[in-house]
Structure formats: C-alpha cells, structure tokens
N, C-alpha and C. Protein backbone atom coordinates (compact mmCIF):
# COMPACT_ATOMS: atom_id res chain seq x y z
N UNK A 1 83.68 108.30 127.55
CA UNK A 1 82.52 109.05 127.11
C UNK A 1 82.12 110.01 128.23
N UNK A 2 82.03 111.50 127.94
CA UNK A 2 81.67 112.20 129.03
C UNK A 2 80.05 112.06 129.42
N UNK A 3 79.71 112.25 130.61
CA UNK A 3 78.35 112.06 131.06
C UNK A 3 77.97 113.22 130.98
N UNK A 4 76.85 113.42 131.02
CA UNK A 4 75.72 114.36 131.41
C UNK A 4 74.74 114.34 132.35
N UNK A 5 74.43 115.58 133.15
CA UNK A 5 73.67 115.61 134.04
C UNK A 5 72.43 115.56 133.79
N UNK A 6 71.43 114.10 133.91
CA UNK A 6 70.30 114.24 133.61
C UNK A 6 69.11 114.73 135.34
N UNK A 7 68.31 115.52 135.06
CA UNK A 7 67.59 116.07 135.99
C UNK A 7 65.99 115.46 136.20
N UNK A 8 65.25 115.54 136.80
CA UNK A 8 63.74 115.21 136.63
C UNK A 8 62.80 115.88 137.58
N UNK A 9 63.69 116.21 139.22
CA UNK A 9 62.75 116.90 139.64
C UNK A 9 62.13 116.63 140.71
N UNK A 10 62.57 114.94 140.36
CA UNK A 10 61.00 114.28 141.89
C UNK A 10 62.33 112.65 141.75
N UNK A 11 61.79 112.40 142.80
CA UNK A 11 62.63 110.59 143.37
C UNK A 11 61.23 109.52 142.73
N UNK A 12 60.17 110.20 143.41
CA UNK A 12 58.86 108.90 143.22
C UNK A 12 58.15 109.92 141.67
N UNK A 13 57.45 109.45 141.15
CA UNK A 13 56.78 109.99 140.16
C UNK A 13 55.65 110.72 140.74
N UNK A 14 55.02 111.57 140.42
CA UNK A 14 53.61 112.25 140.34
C UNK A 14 52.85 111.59 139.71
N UNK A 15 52.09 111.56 139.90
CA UNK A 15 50.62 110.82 139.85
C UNK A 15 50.24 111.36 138.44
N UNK A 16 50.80 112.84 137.76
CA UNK A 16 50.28 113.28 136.72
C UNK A 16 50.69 112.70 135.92
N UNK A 17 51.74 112.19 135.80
CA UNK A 17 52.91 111.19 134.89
C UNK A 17 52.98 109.84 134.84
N UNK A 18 51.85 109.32 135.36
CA UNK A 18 51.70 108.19 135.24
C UNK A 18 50.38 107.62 134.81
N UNK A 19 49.85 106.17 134.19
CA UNK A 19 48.87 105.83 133.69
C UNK A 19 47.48 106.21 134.74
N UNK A 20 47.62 106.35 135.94
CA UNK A 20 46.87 106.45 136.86
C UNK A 20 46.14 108.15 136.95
N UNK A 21 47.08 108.47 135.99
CA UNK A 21 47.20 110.32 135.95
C UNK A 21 46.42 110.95 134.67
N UNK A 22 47.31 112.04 134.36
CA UNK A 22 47.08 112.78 132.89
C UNK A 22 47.94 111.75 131.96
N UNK A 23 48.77 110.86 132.71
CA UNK A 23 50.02 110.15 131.24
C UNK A 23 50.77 110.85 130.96
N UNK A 24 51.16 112.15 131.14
CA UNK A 24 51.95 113.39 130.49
C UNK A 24 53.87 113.01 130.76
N UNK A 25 54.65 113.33 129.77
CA UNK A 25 55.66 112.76 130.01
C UNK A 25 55.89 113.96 130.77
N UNK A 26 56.87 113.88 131.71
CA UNK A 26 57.79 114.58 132.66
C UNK A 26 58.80 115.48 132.02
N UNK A 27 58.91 116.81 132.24
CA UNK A 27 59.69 117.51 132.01
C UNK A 27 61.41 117.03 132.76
N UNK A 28 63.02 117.41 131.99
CA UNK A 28 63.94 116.95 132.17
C UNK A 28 64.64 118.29 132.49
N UNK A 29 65.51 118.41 132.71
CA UNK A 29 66.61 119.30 132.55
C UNK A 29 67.85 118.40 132.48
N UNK A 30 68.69 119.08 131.59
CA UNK A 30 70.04 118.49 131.17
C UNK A 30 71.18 119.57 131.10
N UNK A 31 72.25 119.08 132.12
CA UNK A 31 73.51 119.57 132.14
C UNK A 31 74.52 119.58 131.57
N UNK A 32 75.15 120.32 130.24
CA UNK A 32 76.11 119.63 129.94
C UNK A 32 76.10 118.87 128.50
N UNK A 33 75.36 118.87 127.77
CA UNK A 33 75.13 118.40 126.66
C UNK A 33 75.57 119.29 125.73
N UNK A 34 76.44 118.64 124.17
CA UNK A 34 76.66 119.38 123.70
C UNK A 34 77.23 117.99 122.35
N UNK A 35 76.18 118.67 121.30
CA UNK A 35 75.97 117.62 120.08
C UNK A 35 74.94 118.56 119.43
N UNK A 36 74.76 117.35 118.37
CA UNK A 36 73.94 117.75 117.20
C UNK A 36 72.65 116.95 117.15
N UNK A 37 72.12 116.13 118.49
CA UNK A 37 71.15 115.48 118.25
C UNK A 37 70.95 114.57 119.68
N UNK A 38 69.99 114.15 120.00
CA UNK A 38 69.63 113.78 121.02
C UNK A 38 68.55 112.71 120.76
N UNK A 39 69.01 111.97 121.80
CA UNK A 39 67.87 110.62 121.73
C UNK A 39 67.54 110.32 123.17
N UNK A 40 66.32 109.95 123.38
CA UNK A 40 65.99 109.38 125.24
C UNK A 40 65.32 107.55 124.39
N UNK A 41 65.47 107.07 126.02
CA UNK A 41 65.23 105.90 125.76
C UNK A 41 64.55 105.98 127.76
N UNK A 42 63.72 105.26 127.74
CA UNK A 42 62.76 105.18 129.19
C UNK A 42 62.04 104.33 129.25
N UNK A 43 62.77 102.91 130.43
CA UNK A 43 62.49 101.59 130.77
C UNK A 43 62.21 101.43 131.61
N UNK A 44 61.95 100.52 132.03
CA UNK A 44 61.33 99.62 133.51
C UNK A 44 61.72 98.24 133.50
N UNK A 45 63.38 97.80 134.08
CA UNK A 45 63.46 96.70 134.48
C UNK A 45 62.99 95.66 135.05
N UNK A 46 61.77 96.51 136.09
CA UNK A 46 61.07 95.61 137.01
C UNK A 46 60.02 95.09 136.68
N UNK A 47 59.69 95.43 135.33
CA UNK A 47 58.48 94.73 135.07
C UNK A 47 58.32 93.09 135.25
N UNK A 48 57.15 92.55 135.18
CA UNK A 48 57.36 91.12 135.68
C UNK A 48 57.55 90.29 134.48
N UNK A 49 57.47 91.02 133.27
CA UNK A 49 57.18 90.18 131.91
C UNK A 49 58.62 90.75 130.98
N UNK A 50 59.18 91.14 132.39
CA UNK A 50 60.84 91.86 131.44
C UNK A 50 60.96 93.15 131.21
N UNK A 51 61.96 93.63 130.83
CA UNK A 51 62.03 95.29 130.85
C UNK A 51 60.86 95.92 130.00
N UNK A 52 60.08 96.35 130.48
CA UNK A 52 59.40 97.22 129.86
C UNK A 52 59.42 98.81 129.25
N UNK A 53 59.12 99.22 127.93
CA UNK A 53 59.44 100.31 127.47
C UNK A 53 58.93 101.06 127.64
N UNK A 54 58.91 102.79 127.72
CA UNK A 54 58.07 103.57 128.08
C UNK A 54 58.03 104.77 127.09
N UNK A 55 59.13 104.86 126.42
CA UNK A 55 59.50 105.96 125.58
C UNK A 55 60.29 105.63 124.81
N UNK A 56 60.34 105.13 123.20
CA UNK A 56 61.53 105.80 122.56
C UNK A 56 61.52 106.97 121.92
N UNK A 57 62.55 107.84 121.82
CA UNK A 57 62.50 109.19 121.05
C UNK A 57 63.82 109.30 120.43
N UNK A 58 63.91 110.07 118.93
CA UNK A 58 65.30 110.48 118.52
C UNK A 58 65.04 112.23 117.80
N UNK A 59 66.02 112.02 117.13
CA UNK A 59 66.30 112.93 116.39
C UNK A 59 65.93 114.66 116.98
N UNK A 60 65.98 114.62 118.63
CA UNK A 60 65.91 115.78 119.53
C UNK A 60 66.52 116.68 118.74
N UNK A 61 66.50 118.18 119.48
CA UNK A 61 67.83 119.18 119.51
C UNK A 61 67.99 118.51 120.61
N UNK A 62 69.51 119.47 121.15
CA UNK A 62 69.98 119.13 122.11
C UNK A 62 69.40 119.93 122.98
N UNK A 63 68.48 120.13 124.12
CA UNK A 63 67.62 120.82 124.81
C UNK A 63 68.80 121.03 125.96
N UNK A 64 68.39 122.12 126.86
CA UNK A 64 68.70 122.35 128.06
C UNK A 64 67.59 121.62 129.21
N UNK A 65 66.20 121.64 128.15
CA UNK A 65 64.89 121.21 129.31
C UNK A 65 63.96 120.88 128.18
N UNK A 66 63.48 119.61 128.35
CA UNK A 66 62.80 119.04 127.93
C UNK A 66 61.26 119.42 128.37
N UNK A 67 60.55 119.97 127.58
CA UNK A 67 59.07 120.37 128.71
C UNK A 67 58.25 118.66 128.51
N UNK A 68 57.83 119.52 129.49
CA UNK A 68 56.30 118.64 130.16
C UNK A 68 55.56 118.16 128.96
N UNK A 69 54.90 116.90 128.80
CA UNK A 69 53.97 117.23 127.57
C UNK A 69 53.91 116.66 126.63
N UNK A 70 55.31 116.09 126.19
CA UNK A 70 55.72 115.90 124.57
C UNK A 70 54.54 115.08 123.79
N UNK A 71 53.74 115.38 122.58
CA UNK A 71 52.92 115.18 122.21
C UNK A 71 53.52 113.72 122.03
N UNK A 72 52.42 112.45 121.83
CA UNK A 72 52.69 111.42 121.59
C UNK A 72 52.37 111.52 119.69
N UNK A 73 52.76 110.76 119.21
CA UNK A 73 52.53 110.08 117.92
C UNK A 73 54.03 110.27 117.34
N UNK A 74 54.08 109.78 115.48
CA UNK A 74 55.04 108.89 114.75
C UNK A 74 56.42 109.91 115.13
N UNK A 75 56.02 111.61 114.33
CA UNK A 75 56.70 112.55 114.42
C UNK A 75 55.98 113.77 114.72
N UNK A 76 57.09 114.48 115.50
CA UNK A 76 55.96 115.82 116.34
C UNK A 76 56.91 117.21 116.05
N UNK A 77 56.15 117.92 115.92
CA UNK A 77 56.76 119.79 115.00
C UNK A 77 57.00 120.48 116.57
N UNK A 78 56.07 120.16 117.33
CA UNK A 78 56.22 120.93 118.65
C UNK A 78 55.71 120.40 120.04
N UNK A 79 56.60 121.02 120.88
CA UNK A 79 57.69 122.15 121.07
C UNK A 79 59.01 121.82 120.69
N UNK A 80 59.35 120.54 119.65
CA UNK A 80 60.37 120.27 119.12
C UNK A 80 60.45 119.53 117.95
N UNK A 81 61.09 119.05 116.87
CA UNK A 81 60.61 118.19 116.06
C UNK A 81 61.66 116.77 116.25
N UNK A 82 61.02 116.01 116.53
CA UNK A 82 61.92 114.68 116.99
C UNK A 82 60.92 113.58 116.44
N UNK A 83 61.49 112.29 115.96
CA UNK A 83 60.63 110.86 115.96
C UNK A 83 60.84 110.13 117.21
N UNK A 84 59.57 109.72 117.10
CA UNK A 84 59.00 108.75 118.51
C UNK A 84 59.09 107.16 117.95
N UNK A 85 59.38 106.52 118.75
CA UNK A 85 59.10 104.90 118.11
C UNK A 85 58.39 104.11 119.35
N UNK A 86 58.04 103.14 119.09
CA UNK A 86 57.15 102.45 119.51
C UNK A 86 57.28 101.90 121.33
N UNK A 87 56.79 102.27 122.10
CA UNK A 87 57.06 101.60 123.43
C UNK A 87 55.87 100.47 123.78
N UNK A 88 56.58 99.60 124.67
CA UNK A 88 55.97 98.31 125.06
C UNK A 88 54.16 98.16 125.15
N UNK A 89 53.62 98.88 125.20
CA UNK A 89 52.43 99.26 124.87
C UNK A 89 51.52 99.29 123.68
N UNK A 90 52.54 99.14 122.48
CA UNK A 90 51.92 99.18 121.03
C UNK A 90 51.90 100.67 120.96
N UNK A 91 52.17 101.95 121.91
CA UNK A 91 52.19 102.76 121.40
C UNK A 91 53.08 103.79 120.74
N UNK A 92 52.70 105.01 120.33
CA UNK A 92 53.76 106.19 119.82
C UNK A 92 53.84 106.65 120.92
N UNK A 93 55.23 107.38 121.33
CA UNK A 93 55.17 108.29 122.23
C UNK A 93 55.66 107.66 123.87
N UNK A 94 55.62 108.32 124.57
CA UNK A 94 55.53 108.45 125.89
C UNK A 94 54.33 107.62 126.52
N UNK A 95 54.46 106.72 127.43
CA UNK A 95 53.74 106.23 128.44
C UNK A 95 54.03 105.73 129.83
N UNK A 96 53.36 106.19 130.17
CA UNK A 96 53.62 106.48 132.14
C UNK A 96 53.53 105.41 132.69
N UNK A 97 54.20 105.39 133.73
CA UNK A 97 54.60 103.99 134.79
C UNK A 97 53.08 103.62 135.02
N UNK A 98 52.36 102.46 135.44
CA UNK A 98 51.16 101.80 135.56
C UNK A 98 51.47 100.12 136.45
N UNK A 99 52.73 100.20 137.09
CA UNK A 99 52.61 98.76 137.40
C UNK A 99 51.91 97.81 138.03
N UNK A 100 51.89 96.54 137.74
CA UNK A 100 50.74 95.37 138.67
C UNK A 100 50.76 96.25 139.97
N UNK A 101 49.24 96.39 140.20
CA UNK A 101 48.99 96.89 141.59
C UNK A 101 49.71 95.95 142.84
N UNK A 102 50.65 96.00 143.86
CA UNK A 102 50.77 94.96 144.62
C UNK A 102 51.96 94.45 144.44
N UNK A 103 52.81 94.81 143.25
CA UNK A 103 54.41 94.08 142.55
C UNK A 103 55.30 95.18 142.97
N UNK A 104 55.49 95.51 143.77
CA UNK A 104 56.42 96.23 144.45
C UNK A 104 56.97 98.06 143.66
N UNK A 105 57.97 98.28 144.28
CA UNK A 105 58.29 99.56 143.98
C UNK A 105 59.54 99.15 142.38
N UNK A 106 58.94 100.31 140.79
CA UNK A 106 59.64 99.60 139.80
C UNK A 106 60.16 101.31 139.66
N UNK A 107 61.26 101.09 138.96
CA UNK A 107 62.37 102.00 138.49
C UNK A 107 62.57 102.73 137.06
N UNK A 108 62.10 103.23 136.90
CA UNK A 108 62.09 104.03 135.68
C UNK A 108 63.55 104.75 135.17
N UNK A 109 63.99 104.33 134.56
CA UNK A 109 65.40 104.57 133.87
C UNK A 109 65.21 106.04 132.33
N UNK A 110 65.45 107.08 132.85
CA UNK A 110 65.47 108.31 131.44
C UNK A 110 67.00 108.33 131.33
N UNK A 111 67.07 107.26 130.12
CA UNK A 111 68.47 107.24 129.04
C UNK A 111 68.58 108.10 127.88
N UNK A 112 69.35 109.20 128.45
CA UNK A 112 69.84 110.24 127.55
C UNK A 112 70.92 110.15 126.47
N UNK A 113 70.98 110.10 125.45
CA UNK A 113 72.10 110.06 124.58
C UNK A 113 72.24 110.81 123.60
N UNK A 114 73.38 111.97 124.12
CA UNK A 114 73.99 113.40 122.86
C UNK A 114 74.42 112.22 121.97
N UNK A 115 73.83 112.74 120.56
CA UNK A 115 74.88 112.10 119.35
C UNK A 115 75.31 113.38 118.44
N UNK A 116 75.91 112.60 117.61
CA UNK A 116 77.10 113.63 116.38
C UNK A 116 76.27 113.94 115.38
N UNK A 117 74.60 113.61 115.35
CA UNK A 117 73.78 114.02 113.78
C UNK A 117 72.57 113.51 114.18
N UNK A 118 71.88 113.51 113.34
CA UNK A 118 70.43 112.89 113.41
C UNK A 118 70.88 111.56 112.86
N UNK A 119 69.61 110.71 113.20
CA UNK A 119 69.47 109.24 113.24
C UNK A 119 68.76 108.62 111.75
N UNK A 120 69.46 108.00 110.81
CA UNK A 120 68.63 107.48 109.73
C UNK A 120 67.55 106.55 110.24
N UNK A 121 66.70 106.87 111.05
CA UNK A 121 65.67 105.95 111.98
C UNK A 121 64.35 106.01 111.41
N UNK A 122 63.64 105.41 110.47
CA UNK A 122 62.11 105.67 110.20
C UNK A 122 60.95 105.98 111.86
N UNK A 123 60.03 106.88 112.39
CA UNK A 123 58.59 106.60 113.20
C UNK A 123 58.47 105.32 113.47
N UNK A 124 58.26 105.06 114.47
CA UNK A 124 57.75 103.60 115.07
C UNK A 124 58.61 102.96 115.28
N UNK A 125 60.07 102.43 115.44
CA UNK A 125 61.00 101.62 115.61
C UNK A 125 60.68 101.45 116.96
N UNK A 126 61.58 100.25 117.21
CA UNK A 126 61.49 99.43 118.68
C UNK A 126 62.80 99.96 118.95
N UNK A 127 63.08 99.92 120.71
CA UNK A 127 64.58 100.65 121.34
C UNK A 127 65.22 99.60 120.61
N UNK A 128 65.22 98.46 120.02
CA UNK A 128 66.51 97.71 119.74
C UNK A 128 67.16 98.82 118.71
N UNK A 129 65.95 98.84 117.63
CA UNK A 129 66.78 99.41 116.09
C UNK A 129 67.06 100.77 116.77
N UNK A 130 66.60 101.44 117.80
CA UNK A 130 67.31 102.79 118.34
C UNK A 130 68.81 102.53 118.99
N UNK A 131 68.62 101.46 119.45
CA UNK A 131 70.36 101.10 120.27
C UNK A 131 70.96 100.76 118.71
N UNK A 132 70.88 100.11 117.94
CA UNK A 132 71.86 99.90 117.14
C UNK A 132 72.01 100.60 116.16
N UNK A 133 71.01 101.98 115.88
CA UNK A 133 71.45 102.99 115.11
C UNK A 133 72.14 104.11 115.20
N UNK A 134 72.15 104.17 117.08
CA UNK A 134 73.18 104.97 117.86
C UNK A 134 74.49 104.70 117.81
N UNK A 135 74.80 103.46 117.45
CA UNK A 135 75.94 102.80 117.69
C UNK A 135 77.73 103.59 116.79
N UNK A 136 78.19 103.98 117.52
CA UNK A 136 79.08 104.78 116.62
C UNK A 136 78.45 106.17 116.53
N UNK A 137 78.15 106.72 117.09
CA UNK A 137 76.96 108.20 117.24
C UNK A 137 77.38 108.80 118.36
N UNK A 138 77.30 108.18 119.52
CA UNK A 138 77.01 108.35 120.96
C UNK A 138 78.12 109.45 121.46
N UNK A 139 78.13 110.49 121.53
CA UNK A 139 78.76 111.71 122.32
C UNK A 139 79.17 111.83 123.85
N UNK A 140 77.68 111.65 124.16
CA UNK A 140 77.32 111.97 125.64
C UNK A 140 76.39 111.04 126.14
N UNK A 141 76.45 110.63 126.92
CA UNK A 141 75.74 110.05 127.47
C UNK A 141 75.12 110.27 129.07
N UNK A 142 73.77 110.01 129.58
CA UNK A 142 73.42 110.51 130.95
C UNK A 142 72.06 109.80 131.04
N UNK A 143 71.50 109.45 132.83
CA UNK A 143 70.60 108.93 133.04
C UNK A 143 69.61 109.66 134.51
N UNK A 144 68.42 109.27 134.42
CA UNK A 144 68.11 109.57 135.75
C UNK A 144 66.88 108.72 136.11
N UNK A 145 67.06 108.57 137.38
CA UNK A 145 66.01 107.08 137.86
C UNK A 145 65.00 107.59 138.85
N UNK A 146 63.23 107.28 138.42
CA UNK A 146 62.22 107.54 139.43
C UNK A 146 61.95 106.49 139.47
N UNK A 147 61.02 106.16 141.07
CA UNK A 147 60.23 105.02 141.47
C UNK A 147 58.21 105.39 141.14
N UNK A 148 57.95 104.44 140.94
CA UNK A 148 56.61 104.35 140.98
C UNK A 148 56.22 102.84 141.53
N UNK A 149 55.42 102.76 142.26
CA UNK A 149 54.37 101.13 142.99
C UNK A 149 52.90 102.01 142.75
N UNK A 150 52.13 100.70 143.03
CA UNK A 150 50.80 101.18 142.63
C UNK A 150 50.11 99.72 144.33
C-alpha cells in the first residue's frame, strides 16, 4: 500500500486545538494522495481509560489541505462535504486533546486513509464501523503524530 505524506505543522499541539483552547481541529496538508475519497481517524492511545477518540470523519474529497476549523456535527456542506461520526466524547465532529492534568505527555495519532469511493457509512458511527467499512477500500494510506500534557 503506498503511503502518504501526512503534514500538521507543529510536534506539541497549540493551545487553540485543544479543549483548553478554541477546540478547533488543526489544519493538515497531504502529499501524495490520489483516490476518490478520504477518511481521517484521530486517537489517543495514552489515555488512561484506553485509546481514546478524537475524530471520526469520511466521505472527504481528496484534499491537498485540510483547513483549520472543520465544523463539528452529523454532516457538513463546508468547506467540504464529508460525514463525521461519533468520537469518545459522545460527540460529532472533532475534539481536542484535554488530558488528566498530571498523566503525562499523550500522542495524538491523524490516520489518513485515500479510498476507491465513498463509504456506505450512515452520521454518527463509532471508528470500529469506520475501520470495517474501509476494509477492501483502502488506497493510500498516511499518519502524523502530536503531543499534548496538561
């Protein structure tokens, strides 16, 4: 599977991008992609209660740069039209690193995946039903890792 260059910009997070902040998801740049559809997936292994989710998203274009911003809720028209599903939070959308004050430095994982079409995926799904609807899809694949401690 060829990789892709996923970008972000910063090693530690900004303060704007995180619960402590505005919450705003982080703009990406991507190298190298080339499909009919795009999905991110954005975890936190280190959580203390198990990987924690931060983002699911599908049914992207295939962007060069992801802006700053991406509105949270089920499905969004702009600056792209993609479905969001549910992260560890109970919410839609994007949510920013926030870890136990004092639990060390945690890792934020942006899992990129070019696929061959859009995703028969209903709003709100959990990353499982996103990993197993990718399955047989997957083009490209690419990642990129920030730290946040609190």
């Amino acid at each position: 599977m060829k990789e892709i260059k996923v970008g972000l910009g910063f090693e530690r997070f900004p303060v704007k991008y995180t619960g402590e902040g505005k919450n705003l998801s982080p703009p990406l740049s991507l190298d190298g992609a080339e499909g009919k559809s795009m999905a991110m997936i954005v975890d936190d292994p280190d959580a203390p209660s198990g990987t924690w989710v931060h983002w699911v998203i599908w049914n992207m274009p295939v962007l060069v740069k992801v802006p700053e911003g991406v509105p949270k809720g089920r499905e969004i028209i702009d600056p792209f039209r993609a479905r969001q599903g549910t992260n560890s939070g109970k919410g839609l959308g994007y949510d920013g690193p926030f870890p136990p004050k004092g639990h060390g430095t945690h890792h934020y994982y942006f899992k990129v995946y070019i696929l061959d079409g859009p995703l028969d995926l209903q709003p709100g799904a959990y990353k499982a039903a996103l990993e197993l609807a990718m399955e047989g899809h997957v083009l490209q694949r690419g990642e990129a890792v920030a730290t946040y401690d609190r």
